[in-house]
Every structure is written in C-alpha cells, then in structure tokens.
N, C-alpha and C. Protein backbone atom coordinates (compact mmCIF):
# COMPACT_ATOMS: atom_id res chain seq x y z
N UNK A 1 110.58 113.03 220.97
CA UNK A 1 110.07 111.69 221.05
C UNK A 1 109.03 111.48 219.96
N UNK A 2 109.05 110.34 219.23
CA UNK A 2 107.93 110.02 217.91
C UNK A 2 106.54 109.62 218.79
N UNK A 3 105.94 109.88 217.64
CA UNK A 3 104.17 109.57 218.13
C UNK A 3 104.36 107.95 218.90
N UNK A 4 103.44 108.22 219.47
CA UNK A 4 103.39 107.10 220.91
C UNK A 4 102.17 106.17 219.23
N UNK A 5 102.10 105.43 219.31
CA UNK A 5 101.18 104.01 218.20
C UNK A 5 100.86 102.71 219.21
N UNK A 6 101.37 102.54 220.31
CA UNK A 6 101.26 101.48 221.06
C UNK A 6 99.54 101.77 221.11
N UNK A 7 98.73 100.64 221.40
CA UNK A 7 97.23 100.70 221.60
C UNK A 7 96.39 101.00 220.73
N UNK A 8 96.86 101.98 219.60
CA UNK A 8 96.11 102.55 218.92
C UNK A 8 96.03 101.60 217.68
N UNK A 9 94.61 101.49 217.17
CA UNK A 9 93.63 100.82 215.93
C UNK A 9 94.68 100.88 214.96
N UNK A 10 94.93 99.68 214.27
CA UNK A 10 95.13 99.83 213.06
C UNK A 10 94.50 100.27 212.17
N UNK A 11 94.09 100.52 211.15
CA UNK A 11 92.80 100.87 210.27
C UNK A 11 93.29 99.51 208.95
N UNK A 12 91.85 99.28 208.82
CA UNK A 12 91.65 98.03 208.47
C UNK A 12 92.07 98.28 206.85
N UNK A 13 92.74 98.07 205.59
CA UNK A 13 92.37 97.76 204.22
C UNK A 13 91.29 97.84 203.47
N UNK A 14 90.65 98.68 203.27
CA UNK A 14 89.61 98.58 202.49
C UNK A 14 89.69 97.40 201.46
N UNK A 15 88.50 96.69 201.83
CA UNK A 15 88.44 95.56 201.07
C UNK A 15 87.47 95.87 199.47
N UNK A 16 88.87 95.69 198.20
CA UNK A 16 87.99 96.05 197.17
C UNK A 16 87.68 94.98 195.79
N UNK A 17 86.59 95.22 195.78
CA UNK A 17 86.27 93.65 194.73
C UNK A 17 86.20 94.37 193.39
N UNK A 18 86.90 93.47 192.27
CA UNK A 18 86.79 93.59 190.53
C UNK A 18 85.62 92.21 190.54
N UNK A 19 84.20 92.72 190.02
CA UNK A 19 83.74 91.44 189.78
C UNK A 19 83.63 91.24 188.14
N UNK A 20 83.83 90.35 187.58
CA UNK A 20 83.74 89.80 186.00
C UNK A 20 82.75 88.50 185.92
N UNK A 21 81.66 88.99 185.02
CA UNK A 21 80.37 88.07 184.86
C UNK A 21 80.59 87.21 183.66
N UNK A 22 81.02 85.95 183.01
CA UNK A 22 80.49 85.58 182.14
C UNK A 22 79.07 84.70 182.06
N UNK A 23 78.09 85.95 181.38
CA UNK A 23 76.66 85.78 181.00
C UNK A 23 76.72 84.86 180.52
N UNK A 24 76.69 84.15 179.47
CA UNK A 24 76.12 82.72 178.80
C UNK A 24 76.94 81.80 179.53
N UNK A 25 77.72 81.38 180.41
CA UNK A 25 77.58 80.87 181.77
C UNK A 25 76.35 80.58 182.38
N UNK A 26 76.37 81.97 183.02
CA UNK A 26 75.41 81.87 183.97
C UNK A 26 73.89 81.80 183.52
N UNK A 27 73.96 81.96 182.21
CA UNK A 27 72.25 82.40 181.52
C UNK A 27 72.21 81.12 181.57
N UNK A 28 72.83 80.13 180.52
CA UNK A 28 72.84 78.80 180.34
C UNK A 28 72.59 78.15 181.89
N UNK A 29 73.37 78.31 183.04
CA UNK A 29 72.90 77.76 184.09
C UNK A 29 71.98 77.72 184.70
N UNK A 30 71.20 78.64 184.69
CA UNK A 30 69.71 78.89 185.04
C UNK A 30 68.80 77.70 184.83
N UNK A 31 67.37 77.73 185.86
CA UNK A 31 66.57 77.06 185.18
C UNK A 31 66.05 77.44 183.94
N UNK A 32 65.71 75.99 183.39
CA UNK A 32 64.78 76.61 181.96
C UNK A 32 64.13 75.65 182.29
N UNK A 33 62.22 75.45 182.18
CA UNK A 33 61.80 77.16 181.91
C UNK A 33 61.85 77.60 183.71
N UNK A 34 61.81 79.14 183.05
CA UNK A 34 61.92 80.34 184.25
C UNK A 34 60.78 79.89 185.29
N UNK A 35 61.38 79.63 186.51
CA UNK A 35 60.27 79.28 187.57
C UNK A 35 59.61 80.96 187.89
N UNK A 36 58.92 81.12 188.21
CA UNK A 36 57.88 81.30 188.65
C UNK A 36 58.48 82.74 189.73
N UNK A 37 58.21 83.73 189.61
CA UNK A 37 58.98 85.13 190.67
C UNK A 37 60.25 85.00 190.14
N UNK A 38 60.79 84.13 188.76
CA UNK A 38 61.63 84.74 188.15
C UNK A 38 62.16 86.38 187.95
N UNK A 39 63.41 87.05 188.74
CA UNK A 39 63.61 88.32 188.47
C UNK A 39 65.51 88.43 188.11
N UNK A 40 66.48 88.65 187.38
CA UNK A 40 67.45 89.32 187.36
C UNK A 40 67.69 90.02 188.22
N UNK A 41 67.18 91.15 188.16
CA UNK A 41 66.63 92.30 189.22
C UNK A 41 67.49 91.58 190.74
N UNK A 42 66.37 91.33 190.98
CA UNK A 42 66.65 90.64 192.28
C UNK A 42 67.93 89.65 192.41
N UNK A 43 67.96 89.01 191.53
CA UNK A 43 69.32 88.26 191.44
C UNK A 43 70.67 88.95 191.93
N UNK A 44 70.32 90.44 190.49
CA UNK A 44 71.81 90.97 190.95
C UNK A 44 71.88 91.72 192.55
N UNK A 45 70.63 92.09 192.79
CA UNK A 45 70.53 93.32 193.89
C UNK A 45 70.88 91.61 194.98
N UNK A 46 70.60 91.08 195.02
CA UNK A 46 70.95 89.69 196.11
C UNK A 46 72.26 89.80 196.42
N UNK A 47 73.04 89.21 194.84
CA UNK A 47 74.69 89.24 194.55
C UNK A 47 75.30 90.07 195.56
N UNK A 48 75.29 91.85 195.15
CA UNK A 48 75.46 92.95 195.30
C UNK A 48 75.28 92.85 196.62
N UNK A 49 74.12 92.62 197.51
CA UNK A 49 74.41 93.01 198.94
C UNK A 49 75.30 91.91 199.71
N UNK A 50 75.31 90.71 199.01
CA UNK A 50 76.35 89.17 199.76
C UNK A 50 78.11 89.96 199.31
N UNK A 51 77.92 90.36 198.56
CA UNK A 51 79.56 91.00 197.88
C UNK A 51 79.56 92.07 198.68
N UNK A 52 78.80 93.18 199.17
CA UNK A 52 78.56 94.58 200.16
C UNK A 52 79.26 93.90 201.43
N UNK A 53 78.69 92.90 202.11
CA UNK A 53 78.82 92.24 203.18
C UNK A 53 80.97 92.29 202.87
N UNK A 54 81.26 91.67 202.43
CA UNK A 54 82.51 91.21 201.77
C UNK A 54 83.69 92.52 201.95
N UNK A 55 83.25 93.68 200.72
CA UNK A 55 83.87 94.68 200.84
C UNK A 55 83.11 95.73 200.19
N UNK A 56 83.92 96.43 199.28
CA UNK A 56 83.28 97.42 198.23
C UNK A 56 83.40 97.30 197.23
N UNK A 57 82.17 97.01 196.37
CA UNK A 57 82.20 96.32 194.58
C UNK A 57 82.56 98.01 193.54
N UNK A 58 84.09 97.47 193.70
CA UNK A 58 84.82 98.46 192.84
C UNK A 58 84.63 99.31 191.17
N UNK A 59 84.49 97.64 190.23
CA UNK A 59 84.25 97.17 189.25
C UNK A 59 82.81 96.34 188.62
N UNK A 60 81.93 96.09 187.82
CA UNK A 60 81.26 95.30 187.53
C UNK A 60 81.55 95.34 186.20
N UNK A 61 82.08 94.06 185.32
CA UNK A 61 82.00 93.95 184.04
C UNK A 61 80.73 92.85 183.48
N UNK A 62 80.70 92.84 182.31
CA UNK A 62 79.90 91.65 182.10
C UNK A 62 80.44 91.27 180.67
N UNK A 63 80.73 90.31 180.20
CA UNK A 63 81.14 89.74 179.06
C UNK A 63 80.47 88.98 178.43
N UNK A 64 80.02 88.87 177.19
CA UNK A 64 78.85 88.31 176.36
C UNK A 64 79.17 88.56 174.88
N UNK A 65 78.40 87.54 173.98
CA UNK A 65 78.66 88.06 172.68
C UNK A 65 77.39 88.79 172.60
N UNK A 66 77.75 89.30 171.17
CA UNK A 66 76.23 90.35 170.66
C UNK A 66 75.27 90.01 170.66
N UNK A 67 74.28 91.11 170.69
CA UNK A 67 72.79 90.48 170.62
C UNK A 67 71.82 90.39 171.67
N UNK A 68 72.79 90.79 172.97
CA UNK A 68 71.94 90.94 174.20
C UNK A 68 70.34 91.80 174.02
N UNK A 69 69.43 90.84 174.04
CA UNK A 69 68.35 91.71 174.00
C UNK A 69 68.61 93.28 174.89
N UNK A 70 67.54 94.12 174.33
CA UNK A 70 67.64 95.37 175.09
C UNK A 70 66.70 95.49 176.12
N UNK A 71 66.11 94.46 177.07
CA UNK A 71 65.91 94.01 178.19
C UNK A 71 67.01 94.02 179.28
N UNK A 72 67.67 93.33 178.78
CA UNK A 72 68.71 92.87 180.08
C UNK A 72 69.81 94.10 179.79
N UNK A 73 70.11 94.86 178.87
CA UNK A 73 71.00 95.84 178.63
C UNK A 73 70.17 96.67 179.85
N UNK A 74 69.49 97.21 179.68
CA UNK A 74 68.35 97.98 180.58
C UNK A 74 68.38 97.47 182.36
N UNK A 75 69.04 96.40 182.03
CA UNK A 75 69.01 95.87 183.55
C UNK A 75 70.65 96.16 184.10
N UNK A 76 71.42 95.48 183.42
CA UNK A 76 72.61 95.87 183.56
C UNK A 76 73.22 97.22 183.66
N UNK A 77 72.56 98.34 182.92
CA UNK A 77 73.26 99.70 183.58
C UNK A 77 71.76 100.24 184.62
N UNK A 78 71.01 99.62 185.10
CA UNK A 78 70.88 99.92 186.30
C UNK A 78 71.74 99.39 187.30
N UNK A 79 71.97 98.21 187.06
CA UNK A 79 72.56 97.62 187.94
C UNK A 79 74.13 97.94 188.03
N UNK A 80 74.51 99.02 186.74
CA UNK A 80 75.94 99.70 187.29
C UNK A 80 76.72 98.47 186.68
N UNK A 81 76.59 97.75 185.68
CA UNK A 81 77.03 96.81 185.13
C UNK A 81 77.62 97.12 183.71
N UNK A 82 79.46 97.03 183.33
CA UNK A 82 79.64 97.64 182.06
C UNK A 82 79.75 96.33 181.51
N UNK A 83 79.33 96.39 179.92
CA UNK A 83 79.23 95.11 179.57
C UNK A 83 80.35 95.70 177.91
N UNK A 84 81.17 94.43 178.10
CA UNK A 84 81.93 94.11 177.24
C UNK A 84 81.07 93.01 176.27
N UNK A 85 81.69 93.22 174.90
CA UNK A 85 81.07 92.25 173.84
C UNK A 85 82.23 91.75 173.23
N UNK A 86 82.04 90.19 173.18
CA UNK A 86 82.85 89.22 172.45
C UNK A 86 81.89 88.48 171.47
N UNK A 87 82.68 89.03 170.60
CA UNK A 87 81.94 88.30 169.00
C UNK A 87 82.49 86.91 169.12
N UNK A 88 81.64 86.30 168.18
CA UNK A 88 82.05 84.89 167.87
C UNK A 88 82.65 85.17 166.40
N UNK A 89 83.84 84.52 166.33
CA UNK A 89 84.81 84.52 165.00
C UNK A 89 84.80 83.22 164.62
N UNK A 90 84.63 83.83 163.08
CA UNK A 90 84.83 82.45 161.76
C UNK A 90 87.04 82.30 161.73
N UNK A 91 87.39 81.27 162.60
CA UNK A 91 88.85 81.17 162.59
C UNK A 91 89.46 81.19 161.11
N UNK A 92 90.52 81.28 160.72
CA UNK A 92 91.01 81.35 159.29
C UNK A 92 91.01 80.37 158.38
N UNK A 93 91.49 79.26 159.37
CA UNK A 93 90.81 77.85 158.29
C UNK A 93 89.37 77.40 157.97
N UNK A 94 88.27 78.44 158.16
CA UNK A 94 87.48 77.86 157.88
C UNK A 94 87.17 77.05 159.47
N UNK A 95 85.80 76.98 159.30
CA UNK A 95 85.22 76.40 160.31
C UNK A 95 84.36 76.95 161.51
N UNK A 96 83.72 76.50 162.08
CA UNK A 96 82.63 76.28 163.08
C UNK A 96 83.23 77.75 163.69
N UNK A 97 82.38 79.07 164.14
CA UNK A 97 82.51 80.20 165.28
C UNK A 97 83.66 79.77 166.39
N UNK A 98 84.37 80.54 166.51
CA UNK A 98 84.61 79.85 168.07
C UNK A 98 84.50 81.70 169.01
N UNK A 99 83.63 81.04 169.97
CA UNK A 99 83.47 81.80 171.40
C UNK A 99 84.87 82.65 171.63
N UNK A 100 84.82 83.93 171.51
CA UNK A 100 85.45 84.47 172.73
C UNK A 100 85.43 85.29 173.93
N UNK A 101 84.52 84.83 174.56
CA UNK A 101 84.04 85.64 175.68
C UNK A 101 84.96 85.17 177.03
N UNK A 102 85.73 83.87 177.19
CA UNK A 102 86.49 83.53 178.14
C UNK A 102 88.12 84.12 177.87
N UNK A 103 88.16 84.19 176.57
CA UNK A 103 89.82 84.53 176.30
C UNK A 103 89.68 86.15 176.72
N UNK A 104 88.45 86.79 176.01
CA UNK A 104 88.43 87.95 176.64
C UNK A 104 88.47 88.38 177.77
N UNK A 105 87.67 88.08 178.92
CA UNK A 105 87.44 88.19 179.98
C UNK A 105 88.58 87.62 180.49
N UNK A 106 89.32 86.63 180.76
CA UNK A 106 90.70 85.96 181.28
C UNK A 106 91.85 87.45 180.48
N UNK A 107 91.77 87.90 179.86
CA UNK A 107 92.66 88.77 179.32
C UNK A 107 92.59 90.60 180.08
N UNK A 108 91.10 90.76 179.93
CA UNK A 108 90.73 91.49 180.45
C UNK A 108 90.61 92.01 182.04
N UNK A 109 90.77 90.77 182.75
CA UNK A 109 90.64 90.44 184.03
C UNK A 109 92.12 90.51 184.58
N UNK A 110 93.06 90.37 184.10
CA UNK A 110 94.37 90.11 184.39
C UNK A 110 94.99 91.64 184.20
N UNK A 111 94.31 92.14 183.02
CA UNK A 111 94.97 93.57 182.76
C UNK A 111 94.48 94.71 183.78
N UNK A 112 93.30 94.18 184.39
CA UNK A 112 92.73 95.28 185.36
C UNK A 112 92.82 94.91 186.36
N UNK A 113 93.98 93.64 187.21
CA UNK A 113 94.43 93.39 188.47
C UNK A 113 95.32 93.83 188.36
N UNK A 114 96.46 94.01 186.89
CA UNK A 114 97.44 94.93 187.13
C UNK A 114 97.74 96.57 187.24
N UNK A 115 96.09 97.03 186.75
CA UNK A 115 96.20 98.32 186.76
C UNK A 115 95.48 99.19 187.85
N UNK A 116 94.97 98.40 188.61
CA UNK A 116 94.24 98.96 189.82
C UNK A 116 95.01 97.89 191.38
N UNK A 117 96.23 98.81 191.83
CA UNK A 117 96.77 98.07 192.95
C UNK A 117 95.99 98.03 194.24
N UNK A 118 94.64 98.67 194.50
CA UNK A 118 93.87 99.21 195.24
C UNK A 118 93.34 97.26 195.45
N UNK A 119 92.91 96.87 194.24
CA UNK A 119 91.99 95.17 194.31
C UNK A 119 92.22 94.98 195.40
N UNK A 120 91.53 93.78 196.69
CA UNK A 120 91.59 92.89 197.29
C UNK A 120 91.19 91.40 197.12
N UNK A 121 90.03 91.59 196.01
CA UNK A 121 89.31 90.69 195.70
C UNK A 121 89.00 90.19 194.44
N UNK A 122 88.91 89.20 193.79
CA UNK A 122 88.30 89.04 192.41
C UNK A 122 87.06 88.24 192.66
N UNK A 123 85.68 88.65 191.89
CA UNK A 123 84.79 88.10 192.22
C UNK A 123 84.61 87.25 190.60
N UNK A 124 84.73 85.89 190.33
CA UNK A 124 84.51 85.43 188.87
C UNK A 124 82.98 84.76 188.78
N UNK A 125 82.26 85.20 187.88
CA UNK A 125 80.43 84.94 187.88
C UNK A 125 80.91 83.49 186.56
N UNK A 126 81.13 82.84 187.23
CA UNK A 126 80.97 81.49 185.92
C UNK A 126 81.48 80.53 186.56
N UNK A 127 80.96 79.62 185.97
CA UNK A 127 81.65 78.03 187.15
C UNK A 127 82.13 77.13 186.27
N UNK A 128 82.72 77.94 185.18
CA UNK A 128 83.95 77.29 184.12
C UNK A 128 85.23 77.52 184.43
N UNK A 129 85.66 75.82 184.82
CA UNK A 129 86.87 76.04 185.11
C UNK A 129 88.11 76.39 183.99
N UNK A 130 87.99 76.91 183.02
CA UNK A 130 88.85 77.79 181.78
C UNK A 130 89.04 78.67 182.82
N UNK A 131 88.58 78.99 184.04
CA UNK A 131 88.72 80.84 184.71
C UNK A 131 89.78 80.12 185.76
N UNK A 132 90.17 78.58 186.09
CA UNK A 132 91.26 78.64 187.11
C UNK A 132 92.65 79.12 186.76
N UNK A 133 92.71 79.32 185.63
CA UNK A 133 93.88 80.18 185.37
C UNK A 133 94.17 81.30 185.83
N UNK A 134 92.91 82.26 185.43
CA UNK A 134 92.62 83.74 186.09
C UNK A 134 92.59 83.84 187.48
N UNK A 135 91.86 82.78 188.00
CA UNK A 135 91.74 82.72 189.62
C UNK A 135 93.58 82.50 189.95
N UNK A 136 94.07 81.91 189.44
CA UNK A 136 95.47 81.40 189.93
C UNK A 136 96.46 82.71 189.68
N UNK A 137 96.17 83.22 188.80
CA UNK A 137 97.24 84.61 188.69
C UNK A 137 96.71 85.76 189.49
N UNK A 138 95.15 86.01 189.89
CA UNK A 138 95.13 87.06 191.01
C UNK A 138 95.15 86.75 192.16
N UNK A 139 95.59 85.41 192.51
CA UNK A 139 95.93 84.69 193.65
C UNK A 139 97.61 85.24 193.69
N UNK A 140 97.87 84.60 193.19
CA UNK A 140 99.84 85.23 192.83
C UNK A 140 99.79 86.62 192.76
N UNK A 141 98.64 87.62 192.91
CA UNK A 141 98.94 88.58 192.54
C UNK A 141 98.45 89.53 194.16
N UNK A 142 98.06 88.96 194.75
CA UNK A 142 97.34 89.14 196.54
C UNK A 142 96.18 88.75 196.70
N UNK A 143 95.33 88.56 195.41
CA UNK A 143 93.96 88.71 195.79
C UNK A 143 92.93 87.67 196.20
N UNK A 144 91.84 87.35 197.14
CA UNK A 144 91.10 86.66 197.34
C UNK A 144 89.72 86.73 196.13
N UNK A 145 89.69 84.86 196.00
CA UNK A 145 88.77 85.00 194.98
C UNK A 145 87.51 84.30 195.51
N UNK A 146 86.54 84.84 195.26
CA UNK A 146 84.71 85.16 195.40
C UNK A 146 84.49 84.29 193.82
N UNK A 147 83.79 82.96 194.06
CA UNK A 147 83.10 82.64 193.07
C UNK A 147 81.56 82.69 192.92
N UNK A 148 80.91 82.72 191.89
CA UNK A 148 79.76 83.23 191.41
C UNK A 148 78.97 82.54 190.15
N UNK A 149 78.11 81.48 191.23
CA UNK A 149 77.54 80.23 190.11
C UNK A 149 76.06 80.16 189.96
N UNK A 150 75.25 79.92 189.06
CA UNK A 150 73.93 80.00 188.89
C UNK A 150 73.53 78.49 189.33
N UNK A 151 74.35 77.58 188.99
CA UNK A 151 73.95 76.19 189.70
C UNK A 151 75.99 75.31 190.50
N UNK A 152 74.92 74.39 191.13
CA UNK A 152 76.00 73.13 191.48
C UNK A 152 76.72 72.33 190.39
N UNK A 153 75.74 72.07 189.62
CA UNK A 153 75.97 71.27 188.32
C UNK A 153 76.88 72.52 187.45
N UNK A 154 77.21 73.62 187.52
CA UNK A 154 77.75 74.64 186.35
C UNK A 154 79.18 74.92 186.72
N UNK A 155 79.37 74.71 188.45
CA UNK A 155 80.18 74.63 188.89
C UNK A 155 81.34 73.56 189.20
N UNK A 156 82.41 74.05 188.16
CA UNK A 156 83.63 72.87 188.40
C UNK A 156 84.09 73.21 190.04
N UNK A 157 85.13 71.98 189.87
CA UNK A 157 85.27 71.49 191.00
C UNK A 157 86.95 72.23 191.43
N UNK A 158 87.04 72.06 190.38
CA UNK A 158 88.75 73.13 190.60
C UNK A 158 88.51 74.41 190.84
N UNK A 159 87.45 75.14 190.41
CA UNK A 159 87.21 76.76 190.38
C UNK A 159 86.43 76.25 191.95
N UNK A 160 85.89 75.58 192.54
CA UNK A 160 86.02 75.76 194.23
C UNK A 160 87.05 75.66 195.05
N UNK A 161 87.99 74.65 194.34
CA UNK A 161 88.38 74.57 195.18
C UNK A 161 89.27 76.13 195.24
N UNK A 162 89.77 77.25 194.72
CA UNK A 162 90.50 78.36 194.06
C UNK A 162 89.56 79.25 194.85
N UNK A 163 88.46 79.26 195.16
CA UNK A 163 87.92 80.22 196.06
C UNK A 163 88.37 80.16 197.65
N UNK A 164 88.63 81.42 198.29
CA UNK A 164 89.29 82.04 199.20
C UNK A 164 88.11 81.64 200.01
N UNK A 165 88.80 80.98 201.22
CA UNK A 165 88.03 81.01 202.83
C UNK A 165 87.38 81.82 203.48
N UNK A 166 85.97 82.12 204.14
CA UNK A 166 85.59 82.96 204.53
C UNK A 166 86.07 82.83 206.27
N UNK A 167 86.67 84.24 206.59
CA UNK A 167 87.54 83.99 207.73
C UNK A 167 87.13 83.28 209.01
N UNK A 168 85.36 83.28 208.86
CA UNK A 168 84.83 82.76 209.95
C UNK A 168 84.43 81.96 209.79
N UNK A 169 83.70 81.72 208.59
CA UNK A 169 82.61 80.32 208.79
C UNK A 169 83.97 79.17 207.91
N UNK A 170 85.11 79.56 207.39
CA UNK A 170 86.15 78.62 207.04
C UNK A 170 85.91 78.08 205.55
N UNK A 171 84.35 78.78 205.30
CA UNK A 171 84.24 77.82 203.95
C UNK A 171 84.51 78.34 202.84
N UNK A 172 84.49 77.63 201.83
CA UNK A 172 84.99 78.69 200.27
C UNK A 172 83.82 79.82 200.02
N UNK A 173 84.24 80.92 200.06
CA UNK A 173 83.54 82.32 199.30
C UNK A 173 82.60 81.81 197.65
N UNK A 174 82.01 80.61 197.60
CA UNK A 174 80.72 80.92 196.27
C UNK A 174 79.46 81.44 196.79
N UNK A 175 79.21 81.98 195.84
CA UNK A 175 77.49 82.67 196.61
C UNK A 175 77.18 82.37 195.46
N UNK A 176 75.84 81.96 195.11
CA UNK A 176 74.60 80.88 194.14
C UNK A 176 74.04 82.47 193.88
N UNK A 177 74.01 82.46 192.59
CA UNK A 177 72.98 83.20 191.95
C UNK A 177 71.65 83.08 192.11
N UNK A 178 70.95 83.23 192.39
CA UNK A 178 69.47 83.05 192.43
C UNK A 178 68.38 84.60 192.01
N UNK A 179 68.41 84.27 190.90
CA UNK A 179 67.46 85.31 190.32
C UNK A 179 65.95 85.01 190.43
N UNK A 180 65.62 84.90 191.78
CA UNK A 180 63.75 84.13 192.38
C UNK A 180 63.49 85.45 193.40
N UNK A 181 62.58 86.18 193.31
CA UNK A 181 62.30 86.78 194.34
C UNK A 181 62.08 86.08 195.37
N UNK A 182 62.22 86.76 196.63
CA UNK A 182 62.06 86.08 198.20
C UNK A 182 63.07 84.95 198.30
N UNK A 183 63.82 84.18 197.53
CA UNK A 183 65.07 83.58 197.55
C UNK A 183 66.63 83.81 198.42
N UNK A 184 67.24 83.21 199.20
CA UNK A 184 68.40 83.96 199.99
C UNK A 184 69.43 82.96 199.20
C-alpha cells in the first residue's frame, strides 16, 4: 500500500523575490532638498523587511549610470546590493546621450527570470512605466510583481495597475520608499 498523504501539510513554495532598482528613478523621486532624518540606510533596511514579510529577497540589483558617488556604493554593498552600470551613449548619428539604464535592466531582468526557475516574485524599484513590459513578461512567466516607488507622482498608472494583489488586504503589492528615519 503507498504512503497514506490524506491530512498531511502541504509544504508551502518558498516564496522567492529578484528585486531590480532603477536609481535615478528613484533618486530623482525623492524629496529635494533632503528633509530632515534623511537616511538610505533606513530606506533600504525598511524596503528589505516589507519584502522579508513577502518572501525571501533572492537577488538585489541596482542599475545606474557611472559616477555613483562612493557614499552610496558603500551603502549598497552593505546593503547586499549588486550594482550594474549603464553608460550613457553618444548614438551614431550624432546627438544628445541617450540613457541606458532601462534597456539594460528590462534586458537584464528578463534574462535572470529565465535562468533562475526557483523566482516567485519580481520586485521593480521605479515607477516608469517603460518597466510594464518587464512586469508583463514575468507575469507570462508565473511571477508576482512587487512595485517599488519613491513617490505617487513617479508612479505611472499602468505599472500599478501590473502589480500583484496582496492575498489579504486585496490591494496592489507597492511599498513607498521612504528613506526618513522613524518613517513606516
């Protein structure tokens, strides 16, 4: 006779999050000037325990062009944060830089939902909707997406609506950056 399974626990999925930061996003979203118990610090350690709650933060990337003072570098690998660099390129015809920190990160983000089948989650730190693409293919791909905005105003309206339901309270998964000590 096979093992009796009637009654017995399922064991739950480890729930696992890829989170991807685009910094001048979120830097740009911030207040300026810095109120007052201004900390990063605290910002990310905030993030980090609302995403803990969630599942287990698998991944942390951060995407930025060069030049990150060596302040916030210093903050980021405490904070267990690998940071990718996207230069700004002079295109071939001539003309104005153009940014690639979203083509990267949308490229980058897609290649590491396909190479880690373990994901449950994508957590995206920017409230540019250029990322509902990304949100829409690790959706097609199983995963629930966690958005991650420094303001209301930074946040499009399509990248909410692309964030995954929280099973209880029903509402979309954004959690507000707030880099303020004593701040929730």
């Amino acid at each position: 006779m096979g093992r009796a399974w009637f009654g017995a626990k399922r064991r739950k999925k480890e729930r696992m999050i890829l989170v991807l930061f685009d910094w001048d996003n979120l830097q740009l979203s911030l207040d300026s000037p810095r109120p007052e118990g201004f900390s990063l610090i605290s910002g990310f350690d905030r993030l980090m325990e609302k995403l803990g709650e969630i599942g287990k933060v698998e991944l942390i990337y951060l995407f930025a062009p060069p030049g990150i003072s060596d302040h916030f570098l210093e903050i980021f690998y405490h904070q267990g944060i690998n940071i990718i660099s996207c230069p700004k390129i002079t295109p071939k015809e001539r003309g104005p830089k153009r940014d690639t920190t979203d083509e990267t990160m949308i490229r980058f983000g897609e290649e590491l939902i396909d190479q880690i089948p373990t994901l449950t989650h994508l957590c995206i730190g920017s409230g540019d909707k250029d990322f509902c693409g990304l949100a829409r293919y690790a959706i097609r791909k199983g995963l629930k997406i966690i958005i991650t905005a420094a303001s209301k105003t930074s946040l499009a309206p399509e990248l909410i609506d692309l964030a995954s339901r929280d099973p209880e309270t029903k509402k979309r998964r954004v959690i507000w950056f707030t880099p303020q000590k004593g701040t929730i």
